[in-house]
N, C-alpha and C. Protein backbone atom coordinates (compact mmCIF):
# COMPACT_ATOMS: atom_id res chain seq x y z
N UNK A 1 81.91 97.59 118.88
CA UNK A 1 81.62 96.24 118.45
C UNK A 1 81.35 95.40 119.70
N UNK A 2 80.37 94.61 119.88
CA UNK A 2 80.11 93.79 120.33
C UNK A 2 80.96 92.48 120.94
N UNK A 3 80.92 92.03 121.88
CA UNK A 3 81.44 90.39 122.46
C UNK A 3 81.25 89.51 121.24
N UNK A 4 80.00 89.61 120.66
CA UNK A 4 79.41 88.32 120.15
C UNK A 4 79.73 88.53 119.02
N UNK A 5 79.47 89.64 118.36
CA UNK A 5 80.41 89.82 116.78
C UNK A 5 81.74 90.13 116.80
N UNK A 6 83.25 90.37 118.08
CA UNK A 6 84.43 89.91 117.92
C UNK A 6 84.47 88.50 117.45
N UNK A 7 83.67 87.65 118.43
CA UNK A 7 83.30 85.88 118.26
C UNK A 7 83.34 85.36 117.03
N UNK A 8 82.31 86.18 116.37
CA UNK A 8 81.62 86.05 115.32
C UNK A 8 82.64 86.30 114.32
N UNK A 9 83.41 87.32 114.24
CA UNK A 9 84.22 87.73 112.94
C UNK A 9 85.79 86.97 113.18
N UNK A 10 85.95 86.41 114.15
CA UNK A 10 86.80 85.46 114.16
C UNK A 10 86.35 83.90 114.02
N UNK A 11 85.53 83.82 114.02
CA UNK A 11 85.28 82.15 113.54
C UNK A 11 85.04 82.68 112.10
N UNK A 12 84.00 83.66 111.68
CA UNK A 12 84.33 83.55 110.27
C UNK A 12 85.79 83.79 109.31
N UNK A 13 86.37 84.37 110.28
CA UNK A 13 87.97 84.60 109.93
C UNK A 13 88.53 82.96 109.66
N UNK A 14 88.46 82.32 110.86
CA UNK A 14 89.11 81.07 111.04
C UNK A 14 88.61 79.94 109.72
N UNK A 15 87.35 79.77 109.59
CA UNK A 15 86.49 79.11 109.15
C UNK A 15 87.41 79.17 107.25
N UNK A 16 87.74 80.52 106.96
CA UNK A 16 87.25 80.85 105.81
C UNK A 16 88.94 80.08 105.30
N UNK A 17 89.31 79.58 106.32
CA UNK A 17 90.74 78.75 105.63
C UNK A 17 90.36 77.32 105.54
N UNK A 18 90.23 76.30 104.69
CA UNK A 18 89.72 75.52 104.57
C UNK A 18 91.03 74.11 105.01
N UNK A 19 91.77 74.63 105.32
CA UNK A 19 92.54 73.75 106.53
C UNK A 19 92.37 73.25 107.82
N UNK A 20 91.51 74.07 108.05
CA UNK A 20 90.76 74.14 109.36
C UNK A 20 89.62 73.27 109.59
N UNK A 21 90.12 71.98 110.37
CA UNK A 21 88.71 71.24 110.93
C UNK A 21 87.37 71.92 111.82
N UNK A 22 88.09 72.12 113.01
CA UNK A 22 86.99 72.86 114.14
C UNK A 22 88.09 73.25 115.01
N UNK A 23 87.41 74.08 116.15
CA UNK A 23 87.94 74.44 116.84
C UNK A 23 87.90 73.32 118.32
N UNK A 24 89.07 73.21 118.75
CA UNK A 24 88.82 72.73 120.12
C UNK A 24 87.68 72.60 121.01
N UNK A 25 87.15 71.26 121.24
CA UNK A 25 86.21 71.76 122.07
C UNK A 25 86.32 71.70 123.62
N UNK A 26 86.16 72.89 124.63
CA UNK A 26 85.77 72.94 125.82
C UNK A 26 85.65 71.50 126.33
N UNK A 27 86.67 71.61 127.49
CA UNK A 27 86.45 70.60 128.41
C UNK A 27 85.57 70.45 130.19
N UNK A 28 85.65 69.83 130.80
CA UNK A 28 85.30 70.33 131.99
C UNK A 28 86.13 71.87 133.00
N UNK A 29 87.29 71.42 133.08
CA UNK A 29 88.14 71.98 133.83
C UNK A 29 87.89 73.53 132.81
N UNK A 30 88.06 73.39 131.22
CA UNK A 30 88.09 74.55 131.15
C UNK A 30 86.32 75.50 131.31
N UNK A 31 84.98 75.09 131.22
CA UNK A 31 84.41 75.26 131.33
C UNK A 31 84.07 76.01 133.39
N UNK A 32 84.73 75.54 134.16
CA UNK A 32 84.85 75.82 135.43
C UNK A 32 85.68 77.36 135.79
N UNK A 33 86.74 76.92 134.62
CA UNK A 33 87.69 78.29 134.51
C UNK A 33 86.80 79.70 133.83
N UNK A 34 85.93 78.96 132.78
CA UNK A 34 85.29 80.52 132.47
C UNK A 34 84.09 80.77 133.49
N UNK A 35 83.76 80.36 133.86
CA UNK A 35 82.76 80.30 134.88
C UNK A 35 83.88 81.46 136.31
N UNK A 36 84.90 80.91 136.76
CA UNK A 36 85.48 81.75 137.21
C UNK A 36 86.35 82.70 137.33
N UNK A 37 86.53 82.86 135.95
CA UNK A 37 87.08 84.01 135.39
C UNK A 37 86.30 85.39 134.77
N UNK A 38 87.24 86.88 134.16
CA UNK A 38 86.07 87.60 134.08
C UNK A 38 86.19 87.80 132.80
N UNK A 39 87.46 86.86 131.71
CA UNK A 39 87.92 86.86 130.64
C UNK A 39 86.41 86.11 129.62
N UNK A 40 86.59 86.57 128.19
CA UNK A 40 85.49 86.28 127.33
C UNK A 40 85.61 85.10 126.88
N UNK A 41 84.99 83.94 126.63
CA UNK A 41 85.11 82.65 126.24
C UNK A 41 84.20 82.12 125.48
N UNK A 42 84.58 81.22 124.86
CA UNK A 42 83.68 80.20 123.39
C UNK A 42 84.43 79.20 123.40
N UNK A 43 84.02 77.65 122.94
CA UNK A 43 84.87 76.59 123.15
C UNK A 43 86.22 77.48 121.75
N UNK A 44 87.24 76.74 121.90
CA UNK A 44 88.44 76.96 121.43
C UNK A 44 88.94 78.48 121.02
N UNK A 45 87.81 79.36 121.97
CA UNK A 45 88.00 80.91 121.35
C UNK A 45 87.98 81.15 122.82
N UNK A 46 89.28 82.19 123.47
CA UNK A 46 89.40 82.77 124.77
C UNK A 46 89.74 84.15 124.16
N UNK A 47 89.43 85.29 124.94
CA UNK A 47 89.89 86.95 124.51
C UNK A 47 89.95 87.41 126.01
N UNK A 48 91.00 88.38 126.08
CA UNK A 48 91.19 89.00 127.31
C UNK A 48 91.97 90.33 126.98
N UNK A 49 91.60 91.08 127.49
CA UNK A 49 92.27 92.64 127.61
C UNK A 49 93.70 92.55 128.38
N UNK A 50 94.84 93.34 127.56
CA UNK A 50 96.03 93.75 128.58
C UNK A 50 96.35 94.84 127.33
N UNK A 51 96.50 95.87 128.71
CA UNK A 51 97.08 97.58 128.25
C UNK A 51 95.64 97.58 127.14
N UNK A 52 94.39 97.88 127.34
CA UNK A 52 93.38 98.35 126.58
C UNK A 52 93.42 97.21 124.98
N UNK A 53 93.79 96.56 124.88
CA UNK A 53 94.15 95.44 123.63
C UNK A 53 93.72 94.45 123.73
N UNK A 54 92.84 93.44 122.79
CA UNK A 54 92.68 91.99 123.07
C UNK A 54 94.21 91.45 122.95
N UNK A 55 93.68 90.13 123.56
CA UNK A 55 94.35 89.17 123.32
C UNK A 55 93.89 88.18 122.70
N UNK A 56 93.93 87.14 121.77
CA UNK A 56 93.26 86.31 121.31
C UNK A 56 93.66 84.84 121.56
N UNK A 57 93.26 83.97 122.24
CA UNK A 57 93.62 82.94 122.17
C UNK A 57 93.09 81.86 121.35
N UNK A 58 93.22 80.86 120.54
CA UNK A 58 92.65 79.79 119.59
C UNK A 58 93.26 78.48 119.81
N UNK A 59 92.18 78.05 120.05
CA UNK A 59 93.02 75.90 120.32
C UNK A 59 91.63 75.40 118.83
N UNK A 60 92.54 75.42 117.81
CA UNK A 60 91.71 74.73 116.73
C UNK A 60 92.40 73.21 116.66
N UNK A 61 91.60 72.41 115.47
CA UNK A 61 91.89 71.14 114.94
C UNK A 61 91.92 71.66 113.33
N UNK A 62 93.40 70.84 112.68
CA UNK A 62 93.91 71.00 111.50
C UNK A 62 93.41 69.75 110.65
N UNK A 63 93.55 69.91 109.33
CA UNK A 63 93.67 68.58 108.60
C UNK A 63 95.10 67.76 108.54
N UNK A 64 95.28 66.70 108.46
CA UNK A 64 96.73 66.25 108.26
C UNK A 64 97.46 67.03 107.24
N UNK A 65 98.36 66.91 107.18
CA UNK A 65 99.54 67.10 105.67
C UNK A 65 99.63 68.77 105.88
N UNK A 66 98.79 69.65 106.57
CA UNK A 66 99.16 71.24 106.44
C UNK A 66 100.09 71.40 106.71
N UNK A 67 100.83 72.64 106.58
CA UNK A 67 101.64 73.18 106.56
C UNK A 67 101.38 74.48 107.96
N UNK A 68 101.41 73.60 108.98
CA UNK A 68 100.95 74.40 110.41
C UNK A 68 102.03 75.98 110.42
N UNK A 69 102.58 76.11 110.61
CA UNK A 69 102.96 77.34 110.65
C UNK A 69 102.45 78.59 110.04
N UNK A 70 102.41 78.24 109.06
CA UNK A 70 102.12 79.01 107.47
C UNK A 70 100.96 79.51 107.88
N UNK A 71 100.36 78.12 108.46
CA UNK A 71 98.55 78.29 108.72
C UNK A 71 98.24 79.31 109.70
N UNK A 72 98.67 79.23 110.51
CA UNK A 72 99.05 79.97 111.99
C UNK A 72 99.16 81.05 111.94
N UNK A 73 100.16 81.51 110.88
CA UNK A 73 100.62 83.07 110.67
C UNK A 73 99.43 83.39 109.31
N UNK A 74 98.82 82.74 108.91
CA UNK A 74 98.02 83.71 107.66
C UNK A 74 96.63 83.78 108.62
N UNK A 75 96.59 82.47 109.38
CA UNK A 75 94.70 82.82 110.42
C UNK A 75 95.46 84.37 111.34
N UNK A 76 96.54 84.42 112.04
CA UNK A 76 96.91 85.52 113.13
C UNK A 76 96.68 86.71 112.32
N UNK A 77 97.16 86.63 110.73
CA UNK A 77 97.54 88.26 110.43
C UNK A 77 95.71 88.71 109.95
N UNK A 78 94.94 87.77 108.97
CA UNK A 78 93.93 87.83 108.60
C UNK A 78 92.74 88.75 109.90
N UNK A 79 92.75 87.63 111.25
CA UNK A 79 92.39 88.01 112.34
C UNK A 79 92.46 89.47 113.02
N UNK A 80 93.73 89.54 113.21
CA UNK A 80 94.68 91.13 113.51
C UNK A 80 94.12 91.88 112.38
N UNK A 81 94.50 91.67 110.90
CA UNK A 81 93.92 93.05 109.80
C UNK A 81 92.62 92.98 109.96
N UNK A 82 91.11 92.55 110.42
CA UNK A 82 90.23 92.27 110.10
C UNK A 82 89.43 93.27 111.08
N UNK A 83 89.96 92.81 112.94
CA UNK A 83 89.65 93.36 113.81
C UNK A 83 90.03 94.88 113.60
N UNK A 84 91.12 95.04 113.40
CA UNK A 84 91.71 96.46 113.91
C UNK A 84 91.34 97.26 112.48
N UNK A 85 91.54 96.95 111.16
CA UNK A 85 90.88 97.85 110.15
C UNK A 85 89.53 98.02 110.04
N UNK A 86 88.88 96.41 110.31
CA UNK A 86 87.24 96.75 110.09
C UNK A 86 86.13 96.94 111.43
N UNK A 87 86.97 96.96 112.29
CA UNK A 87 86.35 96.77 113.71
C UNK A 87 86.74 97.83 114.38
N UNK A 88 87.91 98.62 114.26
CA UNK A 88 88.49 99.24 114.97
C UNK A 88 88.57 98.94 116.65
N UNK A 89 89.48 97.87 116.63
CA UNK A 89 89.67 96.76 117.51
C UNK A 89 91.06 96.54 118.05
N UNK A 90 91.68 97.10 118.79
CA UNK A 90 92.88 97.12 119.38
C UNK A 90 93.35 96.01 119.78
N UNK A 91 94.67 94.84 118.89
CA UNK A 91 94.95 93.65 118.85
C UNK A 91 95.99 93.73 119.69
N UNK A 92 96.51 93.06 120.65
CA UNK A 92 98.03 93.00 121.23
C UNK A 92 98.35 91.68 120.46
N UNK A 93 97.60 90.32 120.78
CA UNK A 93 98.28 89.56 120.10
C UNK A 93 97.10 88.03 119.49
N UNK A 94 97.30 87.35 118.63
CA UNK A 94 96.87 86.30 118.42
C UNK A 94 97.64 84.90 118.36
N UNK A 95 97.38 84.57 119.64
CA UNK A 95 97.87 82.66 119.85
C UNK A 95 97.04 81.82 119.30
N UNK A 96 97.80 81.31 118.34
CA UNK A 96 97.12 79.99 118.06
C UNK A 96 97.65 78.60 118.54
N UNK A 97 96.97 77.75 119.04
CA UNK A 97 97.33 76.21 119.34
C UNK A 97 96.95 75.36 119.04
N UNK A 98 97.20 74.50 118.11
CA UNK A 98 97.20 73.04 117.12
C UNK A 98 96.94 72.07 118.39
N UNK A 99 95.40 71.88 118.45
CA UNK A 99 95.29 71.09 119.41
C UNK A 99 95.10 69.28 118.79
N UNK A 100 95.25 69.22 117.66
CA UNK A 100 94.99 67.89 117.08
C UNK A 100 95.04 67.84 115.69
N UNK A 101 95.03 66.55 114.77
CA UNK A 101 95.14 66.73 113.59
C UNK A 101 93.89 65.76 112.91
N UNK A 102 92.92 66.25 112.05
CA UNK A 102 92.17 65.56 111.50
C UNK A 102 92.47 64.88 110.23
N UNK A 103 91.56 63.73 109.77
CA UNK A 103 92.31 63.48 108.15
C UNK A 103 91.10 64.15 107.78
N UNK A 104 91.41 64.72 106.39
CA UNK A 104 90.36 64.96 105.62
C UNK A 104 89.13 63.70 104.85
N UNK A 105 88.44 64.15 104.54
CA UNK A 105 87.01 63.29 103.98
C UNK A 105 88.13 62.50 102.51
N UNK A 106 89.07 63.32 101.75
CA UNK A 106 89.27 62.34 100.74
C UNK A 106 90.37 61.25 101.29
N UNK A 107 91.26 61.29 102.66
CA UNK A 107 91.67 60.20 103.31
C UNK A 107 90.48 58.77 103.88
N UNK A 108 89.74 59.64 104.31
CA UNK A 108 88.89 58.34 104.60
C UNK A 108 88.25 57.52 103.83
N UNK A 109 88.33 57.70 102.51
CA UNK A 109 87.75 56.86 101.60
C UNK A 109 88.65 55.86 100.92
């Protein structure tokens, strides 16, 4: 499997929970870091190898009122079963980080 379809099958992983605003976006400092690093990067999507295994890192944006944990552990396990059964994709681990909280479209009205 590919760089760009791990990418790929984890945003559609992420995406497909509808709790989920967006993902973090890339800042300067971190944009400098992938530039000098040899780790794989996308704004709020980082992956890196230890002992032959990704690692997954995620800095998303939530809607208010979720139930962050819950969320956290059903995007990690979804992610993990997805890669390693349909990808045959060796997971060590998936971090997620709640980088902000959005309101949803029926708050703003």
């Amino acid at each position: 499997m590919t760089d760009d379809q791990v990418f790929n099958l984890i945003e559609k992983d992420v995406f497909e929970f509808d709790e989920v605003s967006r993902f973090a976006g890339a800042g300067f400092t971190d944009n400098l870091q992938n530039m000098l690093s040899r780790d794989k990067t996308s704004p709020g999507i980082k992956i890196s190898e230890e002992d032959d295994r990704l690692v997954i890192n995620l800095e998303i944006i939530v809607y208010f009122g979720v139930n962050i944990p819950q969320l956290c552990y059903d995007i990690q396990s979804k992610i993990k079963n997805d890669l390693e059964n349909n990808a045959g994709v060796n997971v060590k681990a998936v971090n997620i980080k709640v980088e902000g909280l959005d309101k949803p479209d029926s708050m703003l009205s």
